[in-house]
N, C-alpha and C. Protein backbone atom coordinates (compact mmCIF):
# COMPACT_ATOMS: atom_id res chain seq x y z
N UNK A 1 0.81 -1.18 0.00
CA UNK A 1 0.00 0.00 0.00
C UNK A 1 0.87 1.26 0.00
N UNK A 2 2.06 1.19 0.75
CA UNK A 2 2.77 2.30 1.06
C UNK A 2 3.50 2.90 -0.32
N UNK A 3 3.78 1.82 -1.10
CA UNK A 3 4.65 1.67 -2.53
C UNK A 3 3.58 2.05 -3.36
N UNK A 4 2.35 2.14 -3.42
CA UNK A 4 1.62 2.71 -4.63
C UNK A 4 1.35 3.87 -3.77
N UNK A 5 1.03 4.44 -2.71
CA UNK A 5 1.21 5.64 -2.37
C UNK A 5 2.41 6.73 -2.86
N UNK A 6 3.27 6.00 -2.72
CA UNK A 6 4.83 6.53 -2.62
C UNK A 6 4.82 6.82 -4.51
N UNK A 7 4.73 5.62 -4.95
CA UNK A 7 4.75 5.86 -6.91
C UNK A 7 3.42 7.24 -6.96
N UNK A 8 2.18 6.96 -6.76
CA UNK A 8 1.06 7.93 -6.97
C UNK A 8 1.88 9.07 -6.79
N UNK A 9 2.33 9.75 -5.55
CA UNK A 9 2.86 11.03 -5.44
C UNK A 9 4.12 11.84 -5.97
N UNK A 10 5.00 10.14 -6.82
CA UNK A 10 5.68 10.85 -7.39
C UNK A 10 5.45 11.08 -8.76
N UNK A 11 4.30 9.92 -9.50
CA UNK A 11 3.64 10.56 -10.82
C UNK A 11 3.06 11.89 -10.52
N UNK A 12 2.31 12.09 -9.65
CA UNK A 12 2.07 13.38 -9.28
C UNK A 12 3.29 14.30 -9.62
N UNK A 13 3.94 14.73 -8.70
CA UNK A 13 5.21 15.49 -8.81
C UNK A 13 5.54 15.84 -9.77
N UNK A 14 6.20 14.63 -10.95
CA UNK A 14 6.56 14.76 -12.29
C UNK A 14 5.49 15.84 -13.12
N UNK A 15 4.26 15.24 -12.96
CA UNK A 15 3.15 15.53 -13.99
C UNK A 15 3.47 17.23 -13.77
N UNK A 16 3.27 17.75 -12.56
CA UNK A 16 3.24 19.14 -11.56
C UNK A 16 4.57 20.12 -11.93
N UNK A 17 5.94 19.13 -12.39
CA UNK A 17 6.93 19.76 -12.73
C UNK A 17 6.99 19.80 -14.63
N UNK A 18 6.85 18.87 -15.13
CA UNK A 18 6.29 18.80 -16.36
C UNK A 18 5.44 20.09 -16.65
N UNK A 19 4.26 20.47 -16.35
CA UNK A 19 3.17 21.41 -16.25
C UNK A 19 3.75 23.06 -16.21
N UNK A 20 4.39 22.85 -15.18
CA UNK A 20 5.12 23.99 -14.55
C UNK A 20 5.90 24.14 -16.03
N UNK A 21 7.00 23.55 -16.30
CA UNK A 21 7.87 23.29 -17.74
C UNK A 21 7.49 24.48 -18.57
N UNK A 22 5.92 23.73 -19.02
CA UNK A 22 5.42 24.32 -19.96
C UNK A 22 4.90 25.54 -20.34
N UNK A 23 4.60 25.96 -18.79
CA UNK A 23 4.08 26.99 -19.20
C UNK A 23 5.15 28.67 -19.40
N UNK A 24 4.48 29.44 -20.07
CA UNK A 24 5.28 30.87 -20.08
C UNK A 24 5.27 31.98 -19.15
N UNK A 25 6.33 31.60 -18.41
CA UNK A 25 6.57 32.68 -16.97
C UNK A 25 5.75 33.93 -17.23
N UNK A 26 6.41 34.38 -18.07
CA UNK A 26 5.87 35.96 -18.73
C UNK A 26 4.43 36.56 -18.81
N UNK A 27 3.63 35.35 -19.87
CA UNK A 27 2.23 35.52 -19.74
C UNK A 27 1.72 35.37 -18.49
N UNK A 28 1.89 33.99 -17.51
CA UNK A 28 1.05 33.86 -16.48
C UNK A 28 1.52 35.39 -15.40
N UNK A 29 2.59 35.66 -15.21
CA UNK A 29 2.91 37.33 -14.71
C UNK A 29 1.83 38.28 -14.89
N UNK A 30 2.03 38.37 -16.42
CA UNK A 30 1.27 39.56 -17.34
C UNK A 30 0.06 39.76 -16.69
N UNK A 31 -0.69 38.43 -17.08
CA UNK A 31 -2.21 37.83 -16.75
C UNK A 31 -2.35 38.67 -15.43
N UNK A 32 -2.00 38.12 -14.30
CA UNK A 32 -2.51 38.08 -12.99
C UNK A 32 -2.37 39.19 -12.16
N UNK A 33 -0.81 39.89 -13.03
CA UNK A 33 -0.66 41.43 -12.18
C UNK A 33 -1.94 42.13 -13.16
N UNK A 34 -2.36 42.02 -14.12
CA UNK A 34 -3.05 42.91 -14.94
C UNK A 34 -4.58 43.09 -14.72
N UNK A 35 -4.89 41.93 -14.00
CA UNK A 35 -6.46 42.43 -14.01
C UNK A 35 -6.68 41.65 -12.16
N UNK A 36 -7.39 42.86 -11.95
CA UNK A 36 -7.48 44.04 -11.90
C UNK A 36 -6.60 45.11 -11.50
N UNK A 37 -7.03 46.21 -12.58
CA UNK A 37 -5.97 47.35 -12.62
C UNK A 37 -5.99 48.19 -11.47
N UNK A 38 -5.50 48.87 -10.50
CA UNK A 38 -5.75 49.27 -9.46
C UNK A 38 -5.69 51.24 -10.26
N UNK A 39 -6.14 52.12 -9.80
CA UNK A 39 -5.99 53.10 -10.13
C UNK A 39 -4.51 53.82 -9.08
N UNK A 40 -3.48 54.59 -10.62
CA UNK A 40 -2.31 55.39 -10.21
C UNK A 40 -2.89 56.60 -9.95
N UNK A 41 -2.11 57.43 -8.86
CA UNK A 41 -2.67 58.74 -8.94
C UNK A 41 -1.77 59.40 -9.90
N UNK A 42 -1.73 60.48 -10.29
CA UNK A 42 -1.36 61.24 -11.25
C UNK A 42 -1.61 62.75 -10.90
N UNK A 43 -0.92 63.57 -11.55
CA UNK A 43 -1.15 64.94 -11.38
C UNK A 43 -1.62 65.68 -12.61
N UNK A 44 -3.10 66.27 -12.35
CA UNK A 44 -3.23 66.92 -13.94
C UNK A 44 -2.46 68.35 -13.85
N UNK A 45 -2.44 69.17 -15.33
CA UNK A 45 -2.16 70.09 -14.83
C UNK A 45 -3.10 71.28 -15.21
N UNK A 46 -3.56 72.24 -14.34
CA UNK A 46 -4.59 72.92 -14.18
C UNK A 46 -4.36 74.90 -15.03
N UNK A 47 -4.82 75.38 -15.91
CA UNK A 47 -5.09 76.50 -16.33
C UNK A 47 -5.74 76.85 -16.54
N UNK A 48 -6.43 77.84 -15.49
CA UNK A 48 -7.58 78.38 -15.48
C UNK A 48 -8.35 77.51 -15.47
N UNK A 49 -9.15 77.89 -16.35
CA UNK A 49 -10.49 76.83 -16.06
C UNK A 49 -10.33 75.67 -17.03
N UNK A 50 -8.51 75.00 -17.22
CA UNK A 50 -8.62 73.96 -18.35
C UNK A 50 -8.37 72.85 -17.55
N UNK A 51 -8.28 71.95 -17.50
CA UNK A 51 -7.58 70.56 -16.82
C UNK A 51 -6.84 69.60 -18.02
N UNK A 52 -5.58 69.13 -17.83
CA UNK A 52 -5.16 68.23 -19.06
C UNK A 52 -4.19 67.22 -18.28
N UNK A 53 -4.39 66.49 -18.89
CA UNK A 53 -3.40 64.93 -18.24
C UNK A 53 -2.89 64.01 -19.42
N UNK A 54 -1.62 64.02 -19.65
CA UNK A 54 -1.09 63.31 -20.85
C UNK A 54 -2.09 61.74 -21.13
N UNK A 55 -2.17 62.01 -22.82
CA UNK A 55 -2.62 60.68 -22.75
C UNK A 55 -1.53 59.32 -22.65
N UNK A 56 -0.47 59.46 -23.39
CA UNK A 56 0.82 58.66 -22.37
C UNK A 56 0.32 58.48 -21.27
N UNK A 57 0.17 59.16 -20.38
CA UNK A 57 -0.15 58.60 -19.03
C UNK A 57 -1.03 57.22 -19.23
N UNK A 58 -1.92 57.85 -19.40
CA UNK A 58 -3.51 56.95 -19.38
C UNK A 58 -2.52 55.44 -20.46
N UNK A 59 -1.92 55.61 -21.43
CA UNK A 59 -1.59 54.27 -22.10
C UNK A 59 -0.63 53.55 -21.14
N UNK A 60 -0.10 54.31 -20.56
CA UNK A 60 1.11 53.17 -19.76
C UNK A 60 0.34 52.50 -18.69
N UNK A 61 -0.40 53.30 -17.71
CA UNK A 61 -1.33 53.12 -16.58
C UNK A 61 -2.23 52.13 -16.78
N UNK A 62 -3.06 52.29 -17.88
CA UNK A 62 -4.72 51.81 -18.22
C UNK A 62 -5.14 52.57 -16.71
N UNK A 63 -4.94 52.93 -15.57
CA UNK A 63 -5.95 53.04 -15.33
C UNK A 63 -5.38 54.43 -13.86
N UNK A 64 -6.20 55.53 -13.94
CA UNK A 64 -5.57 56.68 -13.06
C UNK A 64 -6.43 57.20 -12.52
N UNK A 65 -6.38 58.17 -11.66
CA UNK A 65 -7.05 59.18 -10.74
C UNK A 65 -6.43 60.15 -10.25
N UNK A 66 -7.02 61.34 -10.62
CA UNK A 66 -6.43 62.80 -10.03
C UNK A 66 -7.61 63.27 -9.18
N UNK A 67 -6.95 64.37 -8.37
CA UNK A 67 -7.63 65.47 -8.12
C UNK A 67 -7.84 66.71 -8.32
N UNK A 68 -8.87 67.78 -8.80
CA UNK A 68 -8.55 69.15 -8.88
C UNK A 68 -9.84 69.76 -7.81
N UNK A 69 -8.82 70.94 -7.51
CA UNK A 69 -9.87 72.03 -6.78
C UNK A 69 -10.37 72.96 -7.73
N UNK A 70 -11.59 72.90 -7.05
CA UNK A 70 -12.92 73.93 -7.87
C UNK A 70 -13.67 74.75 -6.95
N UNK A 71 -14.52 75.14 -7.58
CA UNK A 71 -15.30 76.35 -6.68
C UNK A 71 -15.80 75.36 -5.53
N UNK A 72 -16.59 74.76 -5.55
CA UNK A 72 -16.97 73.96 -5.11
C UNK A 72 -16.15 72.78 -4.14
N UNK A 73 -14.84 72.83 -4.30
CA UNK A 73 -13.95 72.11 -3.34
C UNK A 73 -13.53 70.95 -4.27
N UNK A 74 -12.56 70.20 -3.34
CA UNK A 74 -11.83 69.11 -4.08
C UNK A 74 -12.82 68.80 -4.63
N UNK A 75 -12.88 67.28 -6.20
CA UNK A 75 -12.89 66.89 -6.85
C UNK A 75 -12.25 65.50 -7.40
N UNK A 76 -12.18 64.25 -6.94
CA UNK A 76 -11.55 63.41 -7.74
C UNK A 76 -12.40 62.85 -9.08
N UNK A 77 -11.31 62.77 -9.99
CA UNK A 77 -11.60 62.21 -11.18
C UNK A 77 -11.19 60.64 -11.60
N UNK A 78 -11.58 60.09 -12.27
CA UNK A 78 -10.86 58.93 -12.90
C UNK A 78 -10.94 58.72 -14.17
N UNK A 79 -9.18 58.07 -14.97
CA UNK A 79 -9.46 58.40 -16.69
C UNK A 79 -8.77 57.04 -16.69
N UNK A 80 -8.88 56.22 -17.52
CA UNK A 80 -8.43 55.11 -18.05
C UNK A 80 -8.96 54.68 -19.36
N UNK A 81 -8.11 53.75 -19.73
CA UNK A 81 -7.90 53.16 -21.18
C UNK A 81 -8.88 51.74 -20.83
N UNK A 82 -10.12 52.32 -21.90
CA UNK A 82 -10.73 50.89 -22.11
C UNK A 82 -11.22 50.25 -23.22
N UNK A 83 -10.05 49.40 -23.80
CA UNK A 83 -9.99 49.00 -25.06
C UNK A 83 -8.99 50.03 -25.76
N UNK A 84 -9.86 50.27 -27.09
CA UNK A 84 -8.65 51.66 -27.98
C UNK A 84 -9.17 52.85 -27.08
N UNK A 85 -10.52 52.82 -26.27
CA UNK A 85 -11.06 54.07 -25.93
C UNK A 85 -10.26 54.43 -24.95
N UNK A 86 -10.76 55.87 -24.60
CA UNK A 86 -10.07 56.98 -23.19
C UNK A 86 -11.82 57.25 -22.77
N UNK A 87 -11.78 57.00 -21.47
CA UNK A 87 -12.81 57.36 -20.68
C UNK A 87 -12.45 58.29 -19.79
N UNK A 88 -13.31 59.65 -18.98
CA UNK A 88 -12.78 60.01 -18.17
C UNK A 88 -14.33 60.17 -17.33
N UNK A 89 -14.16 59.88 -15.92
CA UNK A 89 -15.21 59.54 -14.93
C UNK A 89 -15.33 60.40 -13.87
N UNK A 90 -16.27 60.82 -13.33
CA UNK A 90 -16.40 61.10 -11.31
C UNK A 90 -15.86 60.12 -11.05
N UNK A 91 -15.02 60.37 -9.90
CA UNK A 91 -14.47 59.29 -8.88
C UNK A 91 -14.99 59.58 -7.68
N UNK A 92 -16.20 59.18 -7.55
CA UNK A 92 -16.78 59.08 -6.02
C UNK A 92 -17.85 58.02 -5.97
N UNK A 93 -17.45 57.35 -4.27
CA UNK A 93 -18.62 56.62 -4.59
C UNK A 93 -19.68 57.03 -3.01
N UNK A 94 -20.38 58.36 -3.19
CA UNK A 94 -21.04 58.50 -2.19
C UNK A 94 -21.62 57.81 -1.01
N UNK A 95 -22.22 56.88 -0.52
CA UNK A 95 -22.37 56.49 0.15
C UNK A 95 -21.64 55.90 1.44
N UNK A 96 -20.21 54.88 0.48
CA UNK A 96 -19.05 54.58 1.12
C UNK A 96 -17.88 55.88 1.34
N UNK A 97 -17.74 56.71 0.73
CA UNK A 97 -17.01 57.33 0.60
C UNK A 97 -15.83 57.35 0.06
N UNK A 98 -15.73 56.50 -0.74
CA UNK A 98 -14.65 55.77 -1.50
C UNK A 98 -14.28 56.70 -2.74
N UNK A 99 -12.57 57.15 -2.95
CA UNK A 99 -12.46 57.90 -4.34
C UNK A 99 -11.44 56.83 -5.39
N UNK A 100 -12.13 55.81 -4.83
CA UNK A 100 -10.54 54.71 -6.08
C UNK A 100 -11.58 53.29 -6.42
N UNK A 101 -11.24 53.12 -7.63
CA UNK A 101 -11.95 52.19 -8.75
C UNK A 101 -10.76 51.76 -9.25
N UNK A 102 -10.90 50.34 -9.23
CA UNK A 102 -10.02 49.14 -10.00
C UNK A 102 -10.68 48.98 -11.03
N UNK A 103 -10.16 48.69 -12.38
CA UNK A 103 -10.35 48.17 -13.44
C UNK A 103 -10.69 46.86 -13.67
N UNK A 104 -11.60 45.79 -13.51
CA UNK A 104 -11.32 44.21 -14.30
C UNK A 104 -12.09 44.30 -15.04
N UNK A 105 -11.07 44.34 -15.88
CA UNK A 105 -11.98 43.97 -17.76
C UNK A 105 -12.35 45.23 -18.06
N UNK A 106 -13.86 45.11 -17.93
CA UNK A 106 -15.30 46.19 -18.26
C UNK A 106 -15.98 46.66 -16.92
N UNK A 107 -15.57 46.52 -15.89
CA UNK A 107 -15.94 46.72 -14.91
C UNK A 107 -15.10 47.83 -13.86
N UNK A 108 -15.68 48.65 -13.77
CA UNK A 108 -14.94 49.50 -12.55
C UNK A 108 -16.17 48.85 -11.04
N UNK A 109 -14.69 48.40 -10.15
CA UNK A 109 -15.05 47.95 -9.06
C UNK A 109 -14.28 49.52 -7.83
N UNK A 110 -15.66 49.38 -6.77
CA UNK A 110 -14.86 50.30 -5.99
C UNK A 110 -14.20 49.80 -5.10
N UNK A 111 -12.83 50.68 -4.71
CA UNK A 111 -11.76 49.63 -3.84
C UNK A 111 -12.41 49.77 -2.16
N UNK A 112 -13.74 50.59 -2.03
CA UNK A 112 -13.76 50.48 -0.48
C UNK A 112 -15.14 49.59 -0.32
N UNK A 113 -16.28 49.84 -1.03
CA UNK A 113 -17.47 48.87 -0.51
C UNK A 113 -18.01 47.64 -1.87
N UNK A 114 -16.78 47.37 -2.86
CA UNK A 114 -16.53 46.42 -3.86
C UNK A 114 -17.72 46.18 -5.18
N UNK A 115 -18.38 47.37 -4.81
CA UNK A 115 -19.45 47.80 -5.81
C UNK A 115 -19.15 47.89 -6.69
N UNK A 116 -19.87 46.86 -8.13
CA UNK A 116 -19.65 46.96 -9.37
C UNK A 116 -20.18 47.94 -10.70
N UNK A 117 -19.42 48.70 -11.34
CA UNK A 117 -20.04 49.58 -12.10
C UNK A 117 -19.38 49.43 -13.55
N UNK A 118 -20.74 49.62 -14.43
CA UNK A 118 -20.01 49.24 -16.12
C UNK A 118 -18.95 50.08 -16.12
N UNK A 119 -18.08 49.70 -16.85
CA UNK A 119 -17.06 50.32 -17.02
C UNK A 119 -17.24 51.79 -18.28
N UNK A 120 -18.29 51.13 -19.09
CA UNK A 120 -18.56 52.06 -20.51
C UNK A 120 -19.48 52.92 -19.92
N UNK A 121 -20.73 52.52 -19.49
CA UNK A 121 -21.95 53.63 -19.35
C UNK A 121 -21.84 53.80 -18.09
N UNK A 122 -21.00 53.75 -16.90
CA UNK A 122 -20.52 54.20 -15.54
C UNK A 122 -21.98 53.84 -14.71
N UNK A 123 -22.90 52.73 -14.87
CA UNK A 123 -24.02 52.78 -14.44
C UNK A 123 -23.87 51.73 -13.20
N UNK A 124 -24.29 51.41 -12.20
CA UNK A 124 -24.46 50.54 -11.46
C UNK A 124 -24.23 49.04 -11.91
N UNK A 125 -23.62 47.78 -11.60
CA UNK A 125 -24.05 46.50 -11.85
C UNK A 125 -24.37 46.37 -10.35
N UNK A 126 -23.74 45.46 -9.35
CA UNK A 126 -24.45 44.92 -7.86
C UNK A 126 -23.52 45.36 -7.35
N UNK A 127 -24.00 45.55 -6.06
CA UNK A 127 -23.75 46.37 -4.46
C UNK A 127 -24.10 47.30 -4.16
N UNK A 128 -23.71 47.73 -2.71
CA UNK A 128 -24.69 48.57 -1.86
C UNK A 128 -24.59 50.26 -2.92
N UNK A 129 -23.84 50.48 -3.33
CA UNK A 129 -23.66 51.97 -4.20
C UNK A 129 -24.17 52.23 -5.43
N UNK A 130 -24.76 51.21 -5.78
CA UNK A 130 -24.99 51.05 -7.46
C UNK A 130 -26.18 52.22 -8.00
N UNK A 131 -27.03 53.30 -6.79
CA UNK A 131 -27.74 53.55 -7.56
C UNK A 131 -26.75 55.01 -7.53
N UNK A 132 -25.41 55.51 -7.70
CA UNK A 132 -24.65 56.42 -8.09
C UNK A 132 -23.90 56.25 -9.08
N UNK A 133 -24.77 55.95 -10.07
CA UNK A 133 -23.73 55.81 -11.37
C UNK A 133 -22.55 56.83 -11.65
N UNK A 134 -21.64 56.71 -12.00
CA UNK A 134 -20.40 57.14 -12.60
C UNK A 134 -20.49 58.22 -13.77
N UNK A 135 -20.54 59.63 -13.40
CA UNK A 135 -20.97 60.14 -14.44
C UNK A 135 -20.30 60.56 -15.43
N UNK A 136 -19.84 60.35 -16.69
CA UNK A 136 -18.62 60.87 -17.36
C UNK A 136 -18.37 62.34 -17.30
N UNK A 137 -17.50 62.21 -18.04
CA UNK A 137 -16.85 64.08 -18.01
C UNK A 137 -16.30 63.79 -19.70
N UNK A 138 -16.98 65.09 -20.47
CA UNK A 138 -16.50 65.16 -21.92
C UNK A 138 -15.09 65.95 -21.63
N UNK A 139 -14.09 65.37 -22.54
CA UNK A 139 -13.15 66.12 -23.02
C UNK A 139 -12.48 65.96 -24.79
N UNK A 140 -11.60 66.30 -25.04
CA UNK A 140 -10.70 66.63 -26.23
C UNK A 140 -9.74 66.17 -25.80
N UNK A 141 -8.99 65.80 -26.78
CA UNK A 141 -7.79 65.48 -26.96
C UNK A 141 -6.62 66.25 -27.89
N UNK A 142 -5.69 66.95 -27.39
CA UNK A 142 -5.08 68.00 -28.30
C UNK A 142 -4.12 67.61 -27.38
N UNK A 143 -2.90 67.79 -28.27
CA UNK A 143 -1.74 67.58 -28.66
C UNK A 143 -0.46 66.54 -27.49
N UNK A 144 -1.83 65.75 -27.74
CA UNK A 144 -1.05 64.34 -26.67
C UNK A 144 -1.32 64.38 -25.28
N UNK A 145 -2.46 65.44 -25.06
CA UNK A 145 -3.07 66.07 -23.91
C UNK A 145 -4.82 65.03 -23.99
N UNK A 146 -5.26 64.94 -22.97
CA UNK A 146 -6.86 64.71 -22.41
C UNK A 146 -7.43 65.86 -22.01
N UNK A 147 -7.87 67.08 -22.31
CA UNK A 147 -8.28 68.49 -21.63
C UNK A 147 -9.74 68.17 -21.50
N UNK A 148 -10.57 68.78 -20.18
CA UNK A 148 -11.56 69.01 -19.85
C UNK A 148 -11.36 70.17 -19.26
N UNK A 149 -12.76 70.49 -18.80
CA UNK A 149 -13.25 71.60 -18.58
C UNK A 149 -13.34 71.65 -16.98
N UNK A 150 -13.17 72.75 -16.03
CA UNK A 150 -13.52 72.52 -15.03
C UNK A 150 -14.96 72.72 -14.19
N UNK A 151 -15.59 73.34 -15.19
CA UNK A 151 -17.22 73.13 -15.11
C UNK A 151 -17.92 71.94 -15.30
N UNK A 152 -17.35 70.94 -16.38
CA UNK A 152 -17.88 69.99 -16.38
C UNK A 152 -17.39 69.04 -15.67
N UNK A 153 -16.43 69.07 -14.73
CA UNK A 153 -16.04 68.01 -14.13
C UNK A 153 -16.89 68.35 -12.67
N UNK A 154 -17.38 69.45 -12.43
CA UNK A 154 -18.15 69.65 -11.60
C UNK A 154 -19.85 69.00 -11.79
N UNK A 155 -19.81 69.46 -12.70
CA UNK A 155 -21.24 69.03 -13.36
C UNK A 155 -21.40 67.16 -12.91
N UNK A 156 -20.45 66.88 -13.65
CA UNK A 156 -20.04 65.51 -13.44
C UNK A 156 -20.14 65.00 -12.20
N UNK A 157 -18.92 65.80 -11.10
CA UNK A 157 -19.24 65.60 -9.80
C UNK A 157 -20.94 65.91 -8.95
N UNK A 158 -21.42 66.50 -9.39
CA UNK A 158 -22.26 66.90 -8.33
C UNK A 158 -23.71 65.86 -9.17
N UNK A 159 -23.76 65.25 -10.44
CA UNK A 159 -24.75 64.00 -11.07
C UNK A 159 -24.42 62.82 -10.66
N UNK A 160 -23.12 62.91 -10.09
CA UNK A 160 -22.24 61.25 -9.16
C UNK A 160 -23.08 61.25 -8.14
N UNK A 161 -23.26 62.30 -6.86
CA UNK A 161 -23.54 62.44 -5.78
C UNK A 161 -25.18 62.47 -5.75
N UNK A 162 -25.36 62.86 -6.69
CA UNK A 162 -27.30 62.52 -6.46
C UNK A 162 -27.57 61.05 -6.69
N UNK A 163 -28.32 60.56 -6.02
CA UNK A 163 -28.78 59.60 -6.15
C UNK A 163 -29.46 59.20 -7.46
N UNK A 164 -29.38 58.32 -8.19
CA UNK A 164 -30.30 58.28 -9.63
C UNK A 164 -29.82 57.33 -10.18
């Protein structure tokens, strides 16, 4: 009994080092640090009433968050790469009070009460926050820049915070 125990665990072993063999260090790395993306902070930079944050940034990252002050007081934002697209979002999740969203896949998850939100139409999927959808913020893109407006990132902010 002890001898087919002893053979079983070392076909085992083999099979386990064999396996291991095969596979590509690199990808399984890639894979597992990559999703989910945690959001970098970043610094935009602010004129007058412009806001701009390299899109470089956003390609190396996939996935960021700044802050700017407004009339109205701080402000976090969030911009990431999803797919070929550039999204840029409210980063709040009222209820929890949470200003940071991980990326998996199509999904922005929040990092404090794990509430799922589409990643494209910033709308609720499940958990306790979902009825604060994610409201975008329009911007342009000029000359390797993401520029918005700082009215509309207000706008943005203050359609996050209502309930709807």
């Amino acid at each position: 009994m002890n001898s087919k125990l002893a053979g079983f665990i070392i076909i085992v072993a083999v099979a386990v080092v064999f396996a291991a063999g095969c596979l590509d260090n690199n990808d399984v790395q890639t894979t597992a640090s990559a999703i989910p993306v945690t959001a970098t902070w970043i610094e935009p930079q602010v004129i007058d009433d412009s806001v701009s944050i390299p899109v470089q940034t956003i390609d190396e990252n996939i996935n960021t968050h700044f802050k700017v002050r407004t009339t109205t007081g701080e402000i976090a934002v969030m911009a990431y790469k999803l797919g070929d697209n550039l999204v840029v979002r409210s980063n709040v999740c009222p209820p929890c009070g949470s200003i940071g969203f991980s990326l998996d896949n199509d999904v922005l998850v929040c990092d404090s009460c794990r509430t799922t939100f589409d990643a494209v139409t910033g709308q609720g999927i499940q958990g306790a926050c979902v009825d604060y959808p994610k409201e975008s913020i329009p911007f342009t893109v000029s000359d390797g820049n993401i520029v918005m407006e700082l009215n509309d990132i207000e706008i943005a902010h203050m359609n996050t915070v209502q309930r709807g």
